[in-house]
C-alpha atoms as a PDB file:
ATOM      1  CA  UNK A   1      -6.603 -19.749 -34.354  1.00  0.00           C
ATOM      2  CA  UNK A   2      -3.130 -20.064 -33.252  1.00  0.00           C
ATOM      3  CA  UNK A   3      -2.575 -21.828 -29.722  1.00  0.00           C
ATOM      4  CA  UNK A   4      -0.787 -17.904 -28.235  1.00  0.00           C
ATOM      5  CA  UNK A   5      -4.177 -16.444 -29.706  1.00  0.00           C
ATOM      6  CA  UNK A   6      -6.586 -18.947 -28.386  1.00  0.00           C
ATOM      7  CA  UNK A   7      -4.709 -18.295 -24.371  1.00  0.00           C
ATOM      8  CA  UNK A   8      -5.138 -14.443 -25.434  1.00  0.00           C
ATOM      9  CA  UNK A   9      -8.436 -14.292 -26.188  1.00  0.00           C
ATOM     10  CA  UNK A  10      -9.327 -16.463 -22.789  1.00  0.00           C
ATOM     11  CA  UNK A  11      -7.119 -14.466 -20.902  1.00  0.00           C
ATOM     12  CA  UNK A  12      -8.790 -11.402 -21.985  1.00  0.00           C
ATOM     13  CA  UNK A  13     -12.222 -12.196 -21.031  1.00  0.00           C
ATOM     14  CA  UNK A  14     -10.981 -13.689 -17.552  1.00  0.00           C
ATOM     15  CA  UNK A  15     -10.248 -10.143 -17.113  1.00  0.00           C
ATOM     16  CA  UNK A  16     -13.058  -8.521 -17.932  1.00  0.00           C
ATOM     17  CA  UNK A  17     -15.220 -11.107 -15.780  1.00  0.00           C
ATOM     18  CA  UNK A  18     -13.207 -10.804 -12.789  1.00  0.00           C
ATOM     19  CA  UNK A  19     -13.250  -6.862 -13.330  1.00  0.00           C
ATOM     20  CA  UNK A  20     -17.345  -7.337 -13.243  1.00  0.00           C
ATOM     21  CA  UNK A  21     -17.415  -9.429 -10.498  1.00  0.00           C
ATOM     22  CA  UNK A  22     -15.190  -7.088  -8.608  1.00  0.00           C
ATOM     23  CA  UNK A  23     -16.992  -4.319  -9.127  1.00  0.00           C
ATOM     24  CA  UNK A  24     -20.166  -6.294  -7.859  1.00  0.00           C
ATOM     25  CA  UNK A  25     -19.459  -7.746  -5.019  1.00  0.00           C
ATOM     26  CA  UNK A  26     -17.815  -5.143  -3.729  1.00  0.00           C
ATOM     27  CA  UNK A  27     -20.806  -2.748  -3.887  1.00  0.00           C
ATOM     28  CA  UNK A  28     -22.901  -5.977  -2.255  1.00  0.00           C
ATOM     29  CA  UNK A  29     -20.546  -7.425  -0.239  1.00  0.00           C
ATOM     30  CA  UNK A  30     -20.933  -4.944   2.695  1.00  0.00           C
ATOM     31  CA  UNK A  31     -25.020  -4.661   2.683  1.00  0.00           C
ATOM     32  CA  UNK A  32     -27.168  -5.157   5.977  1.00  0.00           C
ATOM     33  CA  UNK A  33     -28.840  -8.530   6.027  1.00  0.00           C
ATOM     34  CA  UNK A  34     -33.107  -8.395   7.174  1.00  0.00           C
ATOM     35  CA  UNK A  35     -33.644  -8.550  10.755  1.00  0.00           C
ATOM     36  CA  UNK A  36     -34.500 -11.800  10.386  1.00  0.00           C
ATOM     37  CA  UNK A  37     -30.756 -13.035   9.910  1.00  0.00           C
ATOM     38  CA  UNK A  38     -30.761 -12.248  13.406  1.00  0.00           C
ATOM     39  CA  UNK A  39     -31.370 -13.741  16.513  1.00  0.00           C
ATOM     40  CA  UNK A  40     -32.726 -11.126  19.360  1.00  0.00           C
ATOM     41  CA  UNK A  41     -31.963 -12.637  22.148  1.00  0.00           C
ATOM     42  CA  UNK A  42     -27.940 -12.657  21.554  1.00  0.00           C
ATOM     43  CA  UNK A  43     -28.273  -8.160  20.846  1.00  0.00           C
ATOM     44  CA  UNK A  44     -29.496  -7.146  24.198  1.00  0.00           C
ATOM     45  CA  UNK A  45     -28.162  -4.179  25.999  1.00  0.00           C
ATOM     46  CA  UNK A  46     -24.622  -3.802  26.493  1.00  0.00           C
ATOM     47  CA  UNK A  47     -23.148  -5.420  30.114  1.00  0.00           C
ATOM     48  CA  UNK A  48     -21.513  -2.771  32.426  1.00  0.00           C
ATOM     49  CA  UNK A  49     -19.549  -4.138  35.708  1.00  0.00           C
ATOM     50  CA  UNK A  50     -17.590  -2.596  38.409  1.00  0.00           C
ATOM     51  CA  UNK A  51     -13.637  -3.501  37.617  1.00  0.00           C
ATOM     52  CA  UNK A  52     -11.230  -4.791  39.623  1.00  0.00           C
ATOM     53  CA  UNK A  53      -8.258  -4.602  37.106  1.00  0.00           C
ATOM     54  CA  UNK A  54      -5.699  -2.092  38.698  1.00  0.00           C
ATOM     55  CA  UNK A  55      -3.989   0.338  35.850  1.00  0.00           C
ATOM     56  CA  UNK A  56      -1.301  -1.403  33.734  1.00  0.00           C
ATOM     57  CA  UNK A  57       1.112  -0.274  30.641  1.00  0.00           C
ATOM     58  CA  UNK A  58       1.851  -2.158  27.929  1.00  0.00           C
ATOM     59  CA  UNK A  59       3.823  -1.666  24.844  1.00  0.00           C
ATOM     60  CA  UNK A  60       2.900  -1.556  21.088  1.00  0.00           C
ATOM     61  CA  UNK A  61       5.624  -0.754  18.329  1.00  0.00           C
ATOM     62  CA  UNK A  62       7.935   0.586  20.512  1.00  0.00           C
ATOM     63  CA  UNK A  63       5.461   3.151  22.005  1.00  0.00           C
ATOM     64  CA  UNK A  64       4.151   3.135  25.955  1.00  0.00           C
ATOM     65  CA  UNK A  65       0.482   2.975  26.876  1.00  0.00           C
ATOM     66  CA  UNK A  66      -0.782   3.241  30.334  1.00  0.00           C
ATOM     67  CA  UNK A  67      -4.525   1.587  30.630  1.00  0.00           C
ATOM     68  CA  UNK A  68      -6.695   3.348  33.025  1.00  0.00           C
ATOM     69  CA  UNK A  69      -9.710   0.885  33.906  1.00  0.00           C
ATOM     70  CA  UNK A  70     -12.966   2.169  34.477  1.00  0.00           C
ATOM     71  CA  UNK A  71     -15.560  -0.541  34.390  1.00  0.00           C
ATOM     72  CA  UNK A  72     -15.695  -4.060  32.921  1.00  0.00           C
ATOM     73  CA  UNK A  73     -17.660  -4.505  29.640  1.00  0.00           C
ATOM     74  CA  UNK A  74     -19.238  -7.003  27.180  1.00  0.00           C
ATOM     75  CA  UNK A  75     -21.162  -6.372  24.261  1.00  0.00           C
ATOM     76  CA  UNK A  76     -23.542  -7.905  21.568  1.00  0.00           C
ATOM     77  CA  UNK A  77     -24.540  -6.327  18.268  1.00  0.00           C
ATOM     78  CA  UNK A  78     -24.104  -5.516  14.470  1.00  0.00           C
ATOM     79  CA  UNK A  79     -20.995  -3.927  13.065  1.00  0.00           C
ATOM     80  CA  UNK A  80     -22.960  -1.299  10.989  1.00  0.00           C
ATOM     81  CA  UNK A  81     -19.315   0.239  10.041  1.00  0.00           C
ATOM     82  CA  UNK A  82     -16.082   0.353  10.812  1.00  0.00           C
ATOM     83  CA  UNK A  83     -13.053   2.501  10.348  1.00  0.00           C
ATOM     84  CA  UNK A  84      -9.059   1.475  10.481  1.00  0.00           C
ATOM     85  CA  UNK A  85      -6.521   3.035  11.851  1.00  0.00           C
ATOM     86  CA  UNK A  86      -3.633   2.615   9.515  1.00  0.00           C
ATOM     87  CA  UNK A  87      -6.273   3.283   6.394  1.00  0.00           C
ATOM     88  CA  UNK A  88      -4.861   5.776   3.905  1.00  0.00           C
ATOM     89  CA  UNK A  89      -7.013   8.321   4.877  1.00  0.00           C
ATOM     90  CA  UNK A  90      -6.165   8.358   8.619  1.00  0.00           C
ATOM     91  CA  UNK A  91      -3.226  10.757   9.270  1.00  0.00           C
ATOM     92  CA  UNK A  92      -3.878  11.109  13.185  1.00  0.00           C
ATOM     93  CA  UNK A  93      -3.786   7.259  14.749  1.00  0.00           C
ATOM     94  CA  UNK A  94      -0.264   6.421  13.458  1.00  0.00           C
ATOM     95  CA  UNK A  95       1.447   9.614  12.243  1.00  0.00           C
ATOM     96  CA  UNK A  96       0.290  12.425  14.632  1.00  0.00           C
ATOM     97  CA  UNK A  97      -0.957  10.547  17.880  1.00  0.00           C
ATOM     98  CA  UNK A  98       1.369   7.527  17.665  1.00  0.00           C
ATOM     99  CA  UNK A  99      -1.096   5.475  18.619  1.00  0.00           C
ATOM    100  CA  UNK A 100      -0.399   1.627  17.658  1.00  0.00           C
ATOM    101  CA  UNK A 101      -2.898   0.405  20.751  1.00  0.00           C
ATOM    102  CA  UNK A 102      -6.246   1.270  18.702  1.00  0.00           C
ATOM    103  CA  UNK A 103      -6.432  -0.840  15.973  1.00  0.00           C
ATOM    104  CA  UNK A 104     -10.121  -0.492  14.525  1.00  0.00           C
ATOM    105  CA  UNK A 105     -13.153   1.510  15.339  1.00  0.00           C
ATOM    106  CA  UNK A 106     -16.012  -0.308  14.967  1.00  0.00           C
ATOM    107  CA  UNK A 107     -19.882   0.924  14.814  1.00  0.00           C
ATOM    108  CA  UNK A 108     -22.386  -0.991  16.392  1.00  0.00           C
ATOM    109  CA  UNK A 109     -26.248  -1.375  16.864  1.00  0.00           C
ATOM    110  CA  UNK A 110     -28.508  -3.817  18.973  1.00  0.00           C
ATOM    111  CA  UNK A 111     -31.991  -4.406  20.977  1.00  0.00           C
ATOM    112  CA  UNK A 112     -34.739  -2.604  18.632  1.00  0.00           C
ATOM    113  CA  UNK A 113     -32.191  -1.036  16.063  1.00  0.00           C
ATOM    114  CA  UNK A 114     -32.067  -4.693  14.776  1.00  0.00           C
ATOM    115  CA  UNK A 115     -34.965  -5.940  15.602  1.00  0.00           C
ATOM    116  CA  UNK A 116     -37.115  -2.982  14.114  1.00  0.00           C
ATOM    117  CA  UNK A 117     -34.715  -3.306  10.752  1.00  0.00           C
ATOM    118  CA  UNK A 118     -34.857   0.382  10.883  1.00  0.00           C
ATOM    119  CA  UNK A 119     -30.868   0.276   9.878  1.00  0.00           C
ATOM    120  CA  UNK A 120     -31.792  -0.952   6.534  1.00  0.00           C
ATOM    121  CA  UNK A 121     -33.626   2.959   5.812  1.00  0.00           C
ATOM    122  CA  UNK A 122     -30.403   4.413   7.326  1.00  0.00           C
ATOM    123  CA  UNK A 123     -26.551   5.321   6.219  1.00  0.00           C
ATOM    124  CA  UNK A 124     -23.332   4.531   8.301  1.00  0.00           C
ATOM    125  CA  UNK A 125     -19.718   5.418   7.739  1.00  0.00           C
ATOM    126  CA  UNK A 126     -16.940   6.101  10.207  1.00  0.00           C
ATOM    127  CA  UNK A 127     -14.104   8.585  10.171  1.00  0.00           C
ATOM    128  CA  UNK A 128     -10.689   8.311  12.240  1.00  0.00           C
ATOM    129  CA  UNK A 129     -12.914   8.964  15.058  1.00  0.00           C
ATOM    130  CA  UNK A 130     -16.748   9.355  14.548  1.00  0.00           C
ATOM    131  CA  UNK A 131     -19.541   7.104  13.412  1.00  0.00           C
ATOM    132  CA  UNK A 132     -21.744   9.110  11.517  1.00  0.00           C
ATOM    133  CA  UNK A 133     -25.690   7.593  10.784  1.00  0.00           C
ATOM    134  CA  UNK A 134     -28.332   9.535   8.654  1.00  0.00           C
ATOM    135  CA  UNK A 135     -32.264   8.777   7.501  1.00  0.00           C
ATOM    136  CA  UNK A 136     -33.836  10.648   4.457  1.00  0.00           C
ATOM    137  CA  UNK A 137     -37.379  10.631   6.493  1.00  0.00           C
ATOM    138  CA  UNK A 138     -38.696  11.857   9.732  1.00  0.00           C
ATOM    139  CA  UNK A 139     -39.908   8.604  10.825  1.00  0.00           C
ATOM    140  CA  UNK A 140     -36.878   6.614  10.505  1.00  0.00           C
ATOM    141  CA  UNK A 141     -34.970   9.278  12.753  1.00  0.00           C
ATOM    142  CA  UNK A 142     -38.070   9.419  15.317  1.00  0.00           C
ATOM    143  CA  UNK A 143     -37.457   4.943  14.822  1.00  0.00           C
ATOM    144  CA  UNK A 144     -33.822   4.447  15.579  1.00  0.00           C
ATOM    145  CA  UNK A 145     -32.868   4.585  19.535  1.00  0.00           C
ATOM    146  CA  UNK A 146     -29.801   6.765  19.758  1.00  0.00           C
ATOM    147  CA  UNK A 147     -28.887   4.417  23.085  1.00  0.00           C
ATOM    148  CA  UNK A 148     -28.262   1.752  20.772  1.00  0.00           C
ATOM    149  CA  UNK A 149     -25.852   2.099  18.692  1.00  0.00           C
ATOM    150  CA  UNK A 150     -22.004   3.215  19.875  1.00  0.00           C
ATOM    151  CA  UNK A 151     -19.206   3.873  18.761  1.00  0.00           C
ATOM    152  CA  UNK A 152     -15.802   1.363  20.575  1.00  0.00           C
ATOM    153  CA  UNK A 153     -11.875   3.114  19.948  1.00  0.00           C
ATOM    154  CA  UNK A 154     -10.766  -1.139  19.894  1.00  0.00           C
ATOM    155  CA  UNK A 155      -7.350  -1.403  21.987  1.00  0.00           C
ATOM    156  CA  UNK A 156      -5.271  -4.137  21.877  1.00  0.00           C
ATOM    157  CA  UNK A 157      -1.631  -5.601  21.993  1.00  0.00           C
ATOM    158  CA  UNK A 158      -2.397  -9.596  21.465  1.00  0.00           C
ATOM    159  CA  UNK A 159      -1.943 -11.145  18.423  1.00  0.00           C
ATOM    160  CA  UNK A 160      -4.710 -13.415  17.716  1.00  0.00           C
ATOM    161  CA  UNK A 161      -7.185 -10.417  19.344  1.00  0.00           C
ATOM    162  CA  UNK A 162      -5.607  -8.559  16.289  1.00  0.00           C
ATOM    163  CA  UNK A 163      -7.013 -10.793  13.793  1.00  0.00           C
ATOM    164  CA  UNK A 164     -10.307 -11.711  15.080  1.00  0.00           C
ATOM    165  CA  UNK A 165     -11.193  -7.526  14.845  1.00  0.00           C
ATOM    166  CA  UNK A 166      -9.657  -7.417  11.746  1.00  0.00           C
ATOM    167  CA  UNK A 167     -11.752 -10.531  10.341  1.00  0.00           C
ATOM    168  CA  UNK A 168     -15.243  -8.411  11.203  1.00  0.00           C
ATOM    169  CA  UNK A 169     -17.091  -6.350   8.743  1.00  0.00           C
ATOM    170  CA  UNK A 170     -20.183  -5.090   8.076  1.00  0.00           C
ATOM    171  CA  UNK A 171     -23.986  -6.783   9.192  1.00  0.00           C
ATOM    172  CA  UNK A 172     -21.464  -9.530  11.385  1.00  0.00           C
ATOM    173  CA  UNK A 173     -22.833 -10.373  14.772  1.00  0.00           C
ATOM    174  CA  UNK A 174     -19.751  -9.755  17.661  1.00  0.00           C
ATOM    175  CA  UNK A 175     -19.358 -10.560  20.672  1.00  0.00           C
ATOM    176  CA  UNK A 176     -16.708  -8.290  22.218  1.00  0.00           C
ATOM    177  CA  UNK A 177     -15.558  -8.305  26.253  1.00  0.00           C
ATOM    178  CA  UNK A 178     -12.926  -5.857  27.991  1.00  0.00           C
ATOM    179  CA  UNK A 179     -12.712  -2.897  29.956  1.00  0.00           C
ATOM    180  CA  UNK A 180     -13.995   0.701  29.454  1.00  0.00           C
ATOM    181  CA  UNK A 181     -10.565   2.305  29.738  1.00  0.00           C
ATOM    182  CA  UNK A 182      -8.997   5.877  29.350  1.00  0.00           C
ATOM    183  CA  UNK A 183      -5.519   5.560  28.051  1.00  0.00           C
ATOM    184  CA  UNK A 184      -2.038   7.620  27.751  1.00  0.00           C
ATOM    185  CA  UNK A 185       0.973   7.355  25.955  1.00  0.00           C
ATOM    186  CA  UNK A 186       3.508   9.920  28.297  1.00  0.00           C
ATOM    187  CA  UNK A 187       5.899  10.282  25.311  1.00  0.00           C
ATOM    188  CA  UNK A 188       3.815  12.491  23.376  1.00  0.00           C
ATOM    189  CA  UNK A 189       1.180  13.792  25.944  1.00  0.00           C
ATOM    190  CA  UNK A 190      -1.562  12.064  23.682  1.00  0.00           C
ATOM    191  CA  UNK A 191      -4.455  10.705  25.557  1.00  0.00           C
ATOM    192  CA  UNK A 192      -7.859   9.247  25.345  1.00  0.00           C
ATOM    193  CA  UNK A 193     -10.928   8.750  27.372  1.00  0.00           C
ATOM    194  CA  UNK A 194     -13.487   6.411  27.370  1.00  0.00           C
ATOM    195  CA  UNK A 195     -18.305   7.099  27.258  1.00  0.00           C
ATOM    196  CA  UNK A 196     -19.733   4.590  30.380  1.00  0.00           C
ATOM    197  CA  UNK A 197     -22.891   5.826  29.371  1.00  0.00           C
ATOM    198  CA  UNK A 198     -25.127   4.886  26.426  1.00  0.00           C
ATOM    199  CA  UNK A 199     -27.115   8.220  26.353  1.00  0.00           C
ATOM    200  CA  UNK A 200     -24.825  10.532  25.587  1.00  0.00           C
ATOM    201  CA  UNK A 201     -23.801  11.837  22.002  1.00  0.00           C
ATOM    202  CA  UNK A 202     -20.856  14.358  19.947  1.00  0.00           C
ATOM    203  CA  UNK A 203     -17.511  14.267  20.966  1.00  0.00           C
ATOM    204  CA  UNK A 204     -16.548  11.883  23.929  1.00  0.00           C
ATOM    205  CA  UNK A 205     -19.403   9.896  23.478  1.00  0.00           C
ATOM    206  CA  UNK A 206     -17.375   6.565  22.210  1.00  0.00           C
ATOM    207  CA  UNK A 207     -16.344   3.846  24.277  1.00  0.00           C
ATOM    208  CA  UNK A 208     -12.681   3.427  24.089  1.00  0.00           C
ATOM    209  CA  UNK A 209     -11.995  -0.795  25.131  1.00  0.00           C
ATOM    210  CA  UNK A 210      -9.302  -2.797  26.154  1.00  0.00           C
ATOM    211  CA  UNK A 211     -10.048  -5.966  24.565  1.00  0.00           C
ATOM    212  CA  UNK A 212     -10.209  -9.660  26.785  1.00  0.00           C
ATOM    213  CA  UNK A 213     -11.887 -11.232  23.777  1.00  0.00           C
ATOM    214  CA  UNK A 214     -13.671 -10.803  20.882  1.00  0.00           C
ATOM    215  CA  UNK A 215     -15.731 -12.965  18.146  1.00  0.00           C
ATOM    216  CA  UNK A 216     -17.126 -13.321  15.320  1.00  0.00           C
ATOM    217  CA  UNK A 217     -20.325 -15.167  16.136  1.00  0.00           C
ATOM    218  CA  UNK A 218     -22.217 -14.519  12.686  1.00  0.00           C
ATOM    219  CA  UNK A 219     -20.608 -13.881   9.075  1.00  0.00           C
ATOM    220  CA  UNK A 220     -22.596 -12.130   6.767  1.00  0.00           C
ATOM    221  CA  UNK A 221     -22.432 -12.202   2.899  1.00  0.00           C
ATOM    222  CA  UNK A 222     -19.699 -14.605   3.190  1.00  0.00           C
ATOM    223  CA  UNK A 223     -20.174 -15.684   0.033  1.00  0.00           C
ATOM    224  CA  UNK A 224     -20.291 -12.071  -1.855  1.00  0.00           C
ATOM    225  CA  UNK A 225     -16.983 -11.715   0.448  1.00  0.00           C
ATOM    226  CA  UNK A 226     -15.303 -14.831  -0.978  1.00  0.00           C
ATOM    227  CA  UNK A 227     -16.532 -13.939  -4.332  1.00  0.00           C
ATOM    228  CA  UNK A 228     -14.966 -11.148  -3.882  1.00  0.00           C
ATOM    229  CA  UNK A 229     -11.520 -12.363  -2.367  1.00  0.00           C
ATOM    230  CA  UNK A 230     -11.076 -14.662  -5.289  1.00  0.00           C
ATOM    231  CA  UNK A 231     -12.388 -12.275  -8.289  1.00  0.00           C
ATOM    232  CA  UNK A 232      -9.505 -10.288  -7.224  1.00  0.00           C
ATOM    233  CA  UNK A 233      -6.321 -12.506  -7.629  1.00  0.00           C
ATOM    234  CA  UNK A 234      -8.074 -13.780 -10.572  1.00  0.00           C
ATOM    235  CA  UNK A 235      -8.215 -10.006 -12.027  1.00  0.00           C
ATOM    236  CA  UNK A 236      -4.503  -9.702 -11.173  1.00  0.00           C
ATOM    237  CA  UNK A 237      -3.465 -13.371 -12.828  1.00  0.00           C
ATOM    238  CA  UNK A 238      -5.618 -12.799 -16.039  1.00  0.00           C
ATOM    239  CA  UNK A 239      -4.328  -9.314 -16.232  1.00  0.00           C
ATOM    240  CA  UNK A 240      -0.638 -10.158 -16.091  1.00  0.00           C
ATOM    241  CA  UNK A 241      -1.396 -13.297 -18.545  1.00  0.00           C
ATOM    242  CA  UNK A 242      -3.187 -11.333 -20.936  1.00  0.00           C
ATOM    243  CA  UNK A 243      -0.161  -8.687 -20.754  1.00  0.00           C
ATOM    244  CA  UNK A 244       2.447 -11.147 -21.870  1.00  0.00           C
ATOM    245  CA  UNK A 245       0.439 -12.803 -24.301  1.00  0.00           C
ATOM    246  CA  UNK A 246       0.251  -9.496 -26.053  1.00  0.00           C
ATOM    247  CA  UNK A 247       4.094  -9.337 -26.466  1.00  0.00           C
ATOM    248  CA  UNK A 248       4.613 -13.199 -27.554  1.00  0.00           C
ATOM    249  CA  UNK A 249       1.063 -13.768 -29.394  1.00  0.00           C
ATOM    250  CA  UNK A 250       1.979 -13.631 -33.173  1.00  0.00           C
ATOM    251  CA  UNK A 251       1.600 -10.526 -35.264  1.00  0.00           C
ATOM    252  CA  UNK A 252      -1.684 -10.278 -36.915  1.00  0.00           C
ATOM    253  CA  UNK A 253      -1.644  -9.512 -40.525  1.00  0.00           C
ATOM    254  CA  UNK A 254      -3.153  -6.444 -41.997  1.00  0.00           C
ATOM    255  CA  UNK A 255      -6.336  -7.428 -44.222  1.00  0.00           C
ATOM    256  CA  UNK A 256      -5.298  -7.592 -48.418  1.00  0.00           C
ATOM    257  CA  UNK A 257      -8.106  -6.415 -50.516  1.00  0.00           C
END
């Protein structure tokens, strides 16, 4: 076997492997750990304070937000989902609303959601502005505590805040500490409040924060992730590799009989 053949042939089944693993870990990679990956006493109820912080405007991508506080706020749980807003499928954060301040949504749970495990008998997605949850049973639904999971509209214009939301993903522990905030941006009338209650559901029921910090306290899957991460630059090397080696590999003779 020729030496162009040979890097063919191992090229070709790089490509294939990586295209397995892909497809793998990415249907893994986002799966709720047992309630025993987690530790209890970090996912109690979320903190709610009386603020001091006066309003403020700040600006994000040329556009002016004014940041009404409404109560100080920390929070411990389980990203369950999560939804971004410059994702393909959003056309109201960026395009319509203008709205460069909310980076992420993210769905959370805590207290008995976790400890129960009753998540793992349950669905969660987000849209550009709902987290929706479902059960196929009557007992899981009569299980899970609606006053423990929410829904958070993340604001932020810092940097390094930016990448530490970005960096969570599903069945991660956060730690996340703000304000509850209403917000405006005057230069298209768009505008947002914010829930400061746990008990209430359908539309208005998310909290909208203003991010002080935020954490990652517990990966999970990081391994699926990485495996993931990696399996695709090697899917994009083998596939260009195995591309030219197709055009400079040497012509293959038709069989004589």
């Amino acid at each position: 076997m020729a030496v162009s053949s040979l890097v063919e042939w191992i090229f070709k089944w790089l490509l294939i492997a990586s295209l397995a693993t892909l497809a793998a870990t990415w249907l893994l990679k986002d799966r709720l750990p047992d309630p025993s990956y987690y530790d209890s006493d970090f996912l109690d109820d979320p903190v709610q304070r009386r603020t001091a912080l006066r309003p403020f405007v700040t600006r994000v991508n040329g556009q002016e937000y004014h940041i009404e506080p409404k109560f100080n706020y920390e929070l411990h749980g389980v990203v369950v989902s999560y939804h971004d807003a410059d994702s393909f499928t959003d056309i109201w954060h960026h395009d319509k609303w203008k709205d460069y301040l909310n980076l992420r949504d993210l769905c959370v749970i805590w207290g008995d959601n976790v400890d129960s495990g009753v998540y793992q008998a349950m669905g969660f997605s987000n849209d550009s502005w709902t987290c929706w949850f479902s059960w196929t049973d009557r007992e899981t639904g009569q299980q899970f505590a609606w006053d423990q999971l929410s829904n958070n509209h993340l604001l932020t214009d810092d940097t390094d805040l930016q990448s530490a939301l970005m960096s969570a993903a599903p069945g991660d522990v956060i730690r996340l500490k703000g304000v509850l905030a209403a917000y405006a941006n005057p230069g298209n009338n768009f505008q947002r409040g914010t829930s400061t209650v746990r008990t209430d559901t359908g539309n208005g029921a998310c909290e909208t924060i203003f991010l002080q910090e935020f954490e990652v306290l517990k990966s999970a899957n990081s391994g699926l992730r990485l495996a993931f991460e990696l399996s695709k630059w090697v899917l994009l090397v083998s596939l260009i590799g195995f591309l030219v080696m197709i055009f400079i590999a040497p012509a293959r003779n038709p069989l004589v009989r």
